[in-house]
N, C-alpha and C. Protein backbone atom coordinates (compact mmCIF):
# COMPACT_ATOMS: atom_id res chain seq x y z
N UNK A 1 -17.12 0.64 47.00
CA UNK A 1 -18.28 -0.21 47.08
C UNK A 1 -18.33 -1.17 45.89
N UNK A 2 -18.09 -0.67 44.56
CA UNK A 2 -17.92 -1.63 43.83
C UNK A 2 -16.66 -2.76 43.75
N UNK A 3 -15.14 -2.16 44.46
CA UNK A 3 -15.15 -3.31 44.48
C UNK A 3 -15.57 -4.29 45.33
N UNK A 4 -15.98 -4.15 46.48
CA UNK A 4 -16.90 -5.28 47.34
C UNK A 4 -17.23 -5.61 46.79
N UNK A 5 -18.31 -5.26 46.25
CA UNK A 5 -19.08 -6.68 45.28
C UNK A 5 -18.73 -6.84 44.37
N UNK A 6 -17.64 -6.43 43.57
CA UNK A 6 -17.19 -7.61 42.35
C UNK A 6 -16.21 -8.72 43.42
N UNK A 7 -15.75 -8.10 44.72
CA UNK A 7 -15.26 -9.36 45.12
C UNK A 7 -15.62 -10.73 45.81
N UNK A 8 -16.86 -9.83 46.09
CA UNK A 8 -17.75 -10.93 46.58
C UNK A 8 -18.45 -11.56 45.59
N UNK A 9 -18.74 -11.37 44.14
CA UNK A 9 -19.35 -12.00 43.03
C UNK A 9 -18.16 -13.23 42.87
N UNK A 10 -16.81 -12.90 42.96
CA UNK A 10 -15.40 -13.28 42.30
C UNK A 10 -15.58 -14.72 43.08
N UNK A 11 -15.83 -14.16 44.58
CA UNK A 11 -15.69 -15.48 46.04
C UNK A 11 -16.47 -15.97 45.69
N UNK A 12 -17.76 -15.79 45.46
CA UNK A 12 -19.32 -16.68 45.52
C UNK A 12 -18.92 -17.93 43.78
N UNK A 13 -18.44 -16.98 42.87
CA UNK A 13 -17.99 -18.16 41.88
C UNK A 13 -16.96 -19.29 42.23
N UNK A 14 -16.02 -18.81 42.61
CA UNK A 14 -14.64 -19.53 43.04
C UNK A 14 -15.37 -20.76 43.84
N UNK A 15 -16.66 -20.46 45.02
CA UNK A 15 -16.98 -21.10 45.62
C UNK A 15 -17.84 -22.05 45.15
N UNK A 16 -18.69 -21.92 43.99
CA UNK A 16 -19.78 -22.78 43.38
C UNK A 16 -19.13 -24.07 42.88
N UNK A 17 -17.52 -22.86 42.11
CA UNK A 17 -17.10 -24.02 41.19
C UNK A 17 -16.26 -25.44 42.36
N UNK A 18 -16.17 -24.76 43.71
CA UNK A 18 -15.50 -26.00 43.96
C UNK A 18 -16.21 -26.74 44.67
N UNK A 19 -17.70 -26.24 45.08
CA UNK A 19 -18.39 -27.32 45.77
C UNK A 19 -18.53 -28.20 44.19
N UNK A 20 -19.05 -27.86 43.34
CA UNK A 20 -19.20 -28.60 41.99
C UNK A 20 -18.11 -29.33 41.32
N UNK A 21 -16.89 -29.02 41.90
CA UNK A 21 -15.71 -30.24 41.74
C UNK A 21 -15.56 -31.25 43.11
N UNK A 22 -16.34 -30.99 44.12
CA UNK A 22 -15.98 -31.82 45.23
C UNK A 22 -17.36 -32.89 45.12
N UNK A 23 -18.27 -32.18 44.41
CA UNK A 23 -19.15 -33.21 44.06
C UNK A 23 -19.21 -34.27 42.56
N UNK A 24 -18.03 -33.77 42.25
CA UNK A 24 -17.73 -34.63 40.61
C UNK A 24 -16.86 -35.92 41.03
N UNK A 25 -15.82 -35.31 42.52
CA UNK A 25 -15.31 -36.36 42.45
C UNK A 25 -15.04 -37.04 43.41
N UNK A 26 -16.50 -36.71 44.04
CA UNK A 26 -17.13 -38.37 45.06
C UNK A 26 -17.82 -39.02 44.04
N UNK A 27 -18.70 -38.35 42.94
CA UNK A 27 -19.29 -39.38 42.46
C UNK A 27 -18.30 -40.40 41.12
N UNK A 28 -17.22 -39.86 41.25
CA UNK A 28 -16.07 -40.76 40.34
C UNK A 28 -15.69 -41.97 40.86
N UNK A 29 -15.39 -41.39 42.06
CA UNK A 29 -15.01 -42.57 43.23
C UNK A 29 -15.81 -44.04 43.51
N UNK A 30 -17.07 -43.44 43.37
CA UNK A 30 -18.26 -44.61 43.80
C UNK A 30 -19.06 -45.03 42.73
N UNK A 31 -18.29 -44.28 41.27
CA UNK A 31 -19.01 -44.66 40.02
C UNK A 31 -20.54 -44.25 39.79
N UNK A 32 -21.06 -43.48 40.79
CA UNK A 32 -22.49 -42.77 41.15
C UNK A 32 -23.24 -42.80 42.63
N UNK A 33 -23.80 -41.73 42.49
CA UNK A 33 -24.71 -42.00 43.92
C UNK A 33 -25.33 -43.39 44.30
N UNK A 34 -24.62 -44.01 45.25
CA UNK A 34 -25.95 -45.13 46.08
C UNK A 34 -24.58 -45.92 45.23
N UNK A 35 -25.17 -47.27 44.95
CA UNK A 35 -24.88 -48.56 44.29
C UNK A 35 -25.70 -48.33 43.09
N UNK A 36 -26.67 -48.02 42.33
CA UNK A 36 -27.62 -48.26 41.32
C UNK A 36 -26.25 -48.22 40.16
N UNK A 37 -25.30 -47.86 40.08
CA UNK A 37 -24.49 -48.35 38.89
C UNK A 37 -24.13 -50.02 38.59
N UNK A 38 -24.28 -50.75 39.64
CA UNK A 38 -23.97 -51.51 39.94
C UNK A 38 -24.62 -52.51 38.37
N UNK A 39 -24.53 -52.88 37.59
CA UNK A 39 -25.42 -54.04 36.68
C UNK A 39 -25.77 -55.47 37.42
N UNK A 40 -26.60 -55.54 37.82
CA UNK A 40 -27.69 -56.86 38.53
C UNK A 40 -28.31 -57.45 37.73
N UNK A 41 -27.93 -58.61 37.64
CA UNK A 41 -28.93 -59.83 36.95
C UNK A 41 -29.47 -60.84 38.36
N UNK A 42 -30.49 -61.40 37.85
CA UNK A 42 -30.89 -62.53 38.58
C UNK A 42 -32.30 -61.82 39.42
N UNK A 43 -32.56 -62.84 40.11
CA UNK A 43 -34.24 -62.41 40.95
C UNK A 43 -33.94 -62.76 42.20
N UNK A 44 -32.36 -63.60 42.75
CA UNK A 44 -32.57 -63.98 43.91
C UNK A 44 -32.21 -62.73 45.14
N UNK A 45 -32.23 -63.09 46.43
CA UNK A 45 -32.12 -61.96 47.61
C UNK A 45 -30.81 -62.12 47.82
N UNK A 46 -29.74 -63.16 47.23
CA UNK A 46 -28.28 -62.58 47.27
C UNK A 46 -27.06 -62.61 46.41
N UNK A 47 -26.70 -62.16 46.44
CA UNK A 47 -25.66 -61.89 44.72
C UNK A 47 -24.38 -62.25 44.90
N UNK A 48 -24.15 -62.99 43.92
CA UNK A 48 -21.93 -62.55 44.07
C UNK A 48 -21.70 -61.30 43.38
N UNK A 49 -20.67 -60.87 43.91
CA UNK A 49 -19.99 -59.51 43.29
C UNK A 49 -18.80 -59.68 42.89
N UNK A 50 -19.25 -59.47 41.21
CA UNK A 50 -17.33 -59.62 40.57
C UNK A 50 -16.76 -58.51 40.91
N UNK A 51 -15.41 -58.77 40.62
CA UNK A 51 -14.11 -57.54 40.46
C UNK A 51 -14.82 -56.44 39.94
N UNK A 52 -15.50 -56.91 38.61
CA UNK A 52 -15.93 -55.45 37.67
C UNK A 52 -17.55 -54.83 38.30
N UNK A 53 -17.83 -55.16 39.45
CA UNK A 53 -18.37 -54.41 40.38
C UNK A 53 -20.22 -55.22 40.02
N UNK A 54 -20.56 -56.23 38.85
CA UNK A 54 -21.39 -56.55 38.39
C UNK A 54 -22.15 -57.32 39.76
N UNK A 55 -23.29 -57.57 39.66
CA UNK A 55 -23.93 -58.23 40.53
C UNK A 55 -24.88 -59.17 40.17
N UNK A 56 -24.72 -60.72 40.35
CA UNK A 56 -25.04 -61.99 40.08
C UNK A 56 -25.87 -61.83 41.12
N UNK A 57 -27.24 -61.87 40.67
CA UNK A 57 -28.07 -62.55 41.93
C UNK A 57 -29.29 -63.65 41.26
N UNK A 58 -28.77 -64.71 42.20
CA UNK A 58 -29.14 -65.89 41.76
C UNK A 58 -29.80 -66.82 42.72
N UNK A 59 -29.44 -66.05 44.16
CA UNK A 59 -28.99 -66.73 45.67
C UNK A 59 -30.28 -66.99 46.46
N UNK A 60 -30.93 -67.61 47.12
CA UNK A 60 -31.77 -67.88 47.67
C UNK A 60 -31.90 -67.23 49.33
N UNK A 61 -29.89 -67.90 49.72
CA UNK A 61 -29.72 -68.02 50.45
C UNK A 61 -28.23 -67.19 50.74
N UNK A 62 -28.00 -67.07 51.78
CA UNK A 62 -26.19 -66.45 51.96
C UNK A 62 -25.56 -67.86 51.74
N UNK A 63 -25.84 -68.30 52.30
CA UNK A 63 -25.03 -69.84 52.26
C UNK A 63 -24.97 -70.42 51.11
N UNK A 64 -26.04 -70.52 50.20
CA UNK A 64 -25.86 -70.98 48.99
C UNK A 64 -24.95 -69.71 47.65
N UNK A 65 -25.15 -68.59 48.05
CA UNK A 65 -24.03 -67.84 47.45
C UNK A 65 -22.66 -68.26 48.01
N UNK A 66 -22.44 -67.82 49.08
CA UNK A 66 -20.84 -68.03 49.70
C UNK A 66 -20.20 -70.16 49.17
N UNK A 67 -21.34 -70.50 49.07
CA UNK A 67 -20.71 -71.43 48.33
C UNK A 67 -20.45 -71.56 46.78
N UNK A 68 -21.32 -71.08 46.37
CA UNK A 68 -20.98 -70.63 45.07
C UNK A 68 -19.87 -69.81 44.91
N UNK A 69 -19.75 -68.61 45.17
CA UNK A 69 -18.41 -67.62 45.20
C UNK A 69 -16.81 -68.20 45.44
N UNK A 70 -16.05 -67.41 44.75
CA UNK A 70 -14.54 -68.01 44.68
C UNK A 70 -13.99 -66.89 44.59
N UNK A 71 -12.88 -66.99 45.31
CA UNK A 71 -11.35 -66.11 44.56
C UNK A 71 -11.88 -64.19 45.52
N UNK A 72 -11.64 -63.98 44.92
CA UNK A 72 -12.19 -62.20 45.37
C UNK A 72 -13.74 -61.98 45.33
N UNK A 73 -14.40 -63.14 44.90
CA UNK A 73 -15.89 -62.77 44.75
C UNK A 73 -16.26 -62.61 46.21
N UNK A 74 -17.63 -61.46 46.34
CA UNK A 74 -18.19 -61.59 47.56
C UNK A 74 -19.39 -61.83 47.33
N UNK A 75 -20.06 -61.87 48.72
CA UNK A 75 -21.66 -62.04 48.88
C UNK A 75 -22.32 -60.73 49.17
N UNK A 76 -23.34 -60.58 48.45
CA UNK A 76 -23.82 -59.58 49.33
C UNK A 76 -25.84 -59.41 49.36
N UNK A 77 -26.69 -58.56 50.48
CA UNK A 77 -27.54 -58.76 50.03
C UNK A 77 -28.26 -58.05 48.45
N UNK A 78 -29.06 -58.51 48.07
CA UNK A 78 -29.82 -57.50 46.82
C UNK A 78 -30.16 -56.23 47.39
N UNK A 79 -28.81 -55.41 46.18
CA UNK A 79 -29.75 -54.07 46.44
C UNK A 79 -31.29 -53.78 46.42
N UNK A 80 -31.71 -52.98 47.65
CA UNK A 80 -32.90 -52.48 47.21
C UNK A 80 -33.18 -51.41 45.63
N UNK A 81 -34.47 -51.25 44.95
CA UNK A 81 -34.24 -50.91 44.17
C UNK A 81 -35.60 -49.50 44.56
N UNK A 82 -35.83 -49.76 45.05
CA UNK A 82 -37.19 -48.14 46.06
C UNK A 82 -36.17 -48.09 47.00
N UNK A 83 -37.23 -46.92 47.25
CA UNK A 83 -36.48 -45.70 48.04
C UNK A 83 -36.99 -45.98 49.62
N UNK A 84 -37.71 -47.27 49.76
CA UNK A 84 -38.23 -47.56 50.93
C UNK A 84 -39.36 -47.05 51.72
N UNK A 85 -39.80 -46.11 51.08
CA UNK A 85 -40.99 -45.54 51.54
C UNK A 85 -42.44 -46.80 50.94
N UNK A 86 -43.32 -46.53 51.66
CA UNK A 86 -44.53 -47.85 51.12
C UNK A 86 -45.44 -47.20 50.60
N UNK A 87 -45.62 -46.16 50.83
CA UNK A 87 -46.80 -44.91 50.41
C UNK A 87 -46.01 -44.08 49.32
């Protein structure tokens, strides 16, 4: 009986530690949960996005970003920054 449960103590660790490495390294991948790593300047509703993942928002419009943007830059809209709830 004891060893059952030291082997089941042994499994239940083995198991913590690798949900806790499978969650270290999605969030490596995406640099953090969501986009909020992202650094945003500007007030407008659409941004260019450099290489280094930064976010220019300056944009009024899509059209007036995508003309602005060059090379690998994209458009995209402004992240929200709530969680979307109104209440």
């Amino acid at each position: 009986m004891k060893t059952l449960i030291a082997f089941t103590a042994v499994a239940a660790l083995i198991a913590g530690i690798s949900i806790a490495g499978a969650q270290g390294s999605s969030m490596d991948k995406s640099g953090a949960m969501g986009d909020s790593s992202s650094h945003v300047t500007g007030t407008g509703k659409f941004c260019i996005s450099g290489a280094d993942g930064a976010l220019n928002c300056k944009f009024a419009s899509l059209t007036a970003c995508q003309k602005a943007a060059s090379g690998s830059e994209a458009c995209k809209a402004r992240p929200s920054s709530t969680t979307g709830s109104k209440y």
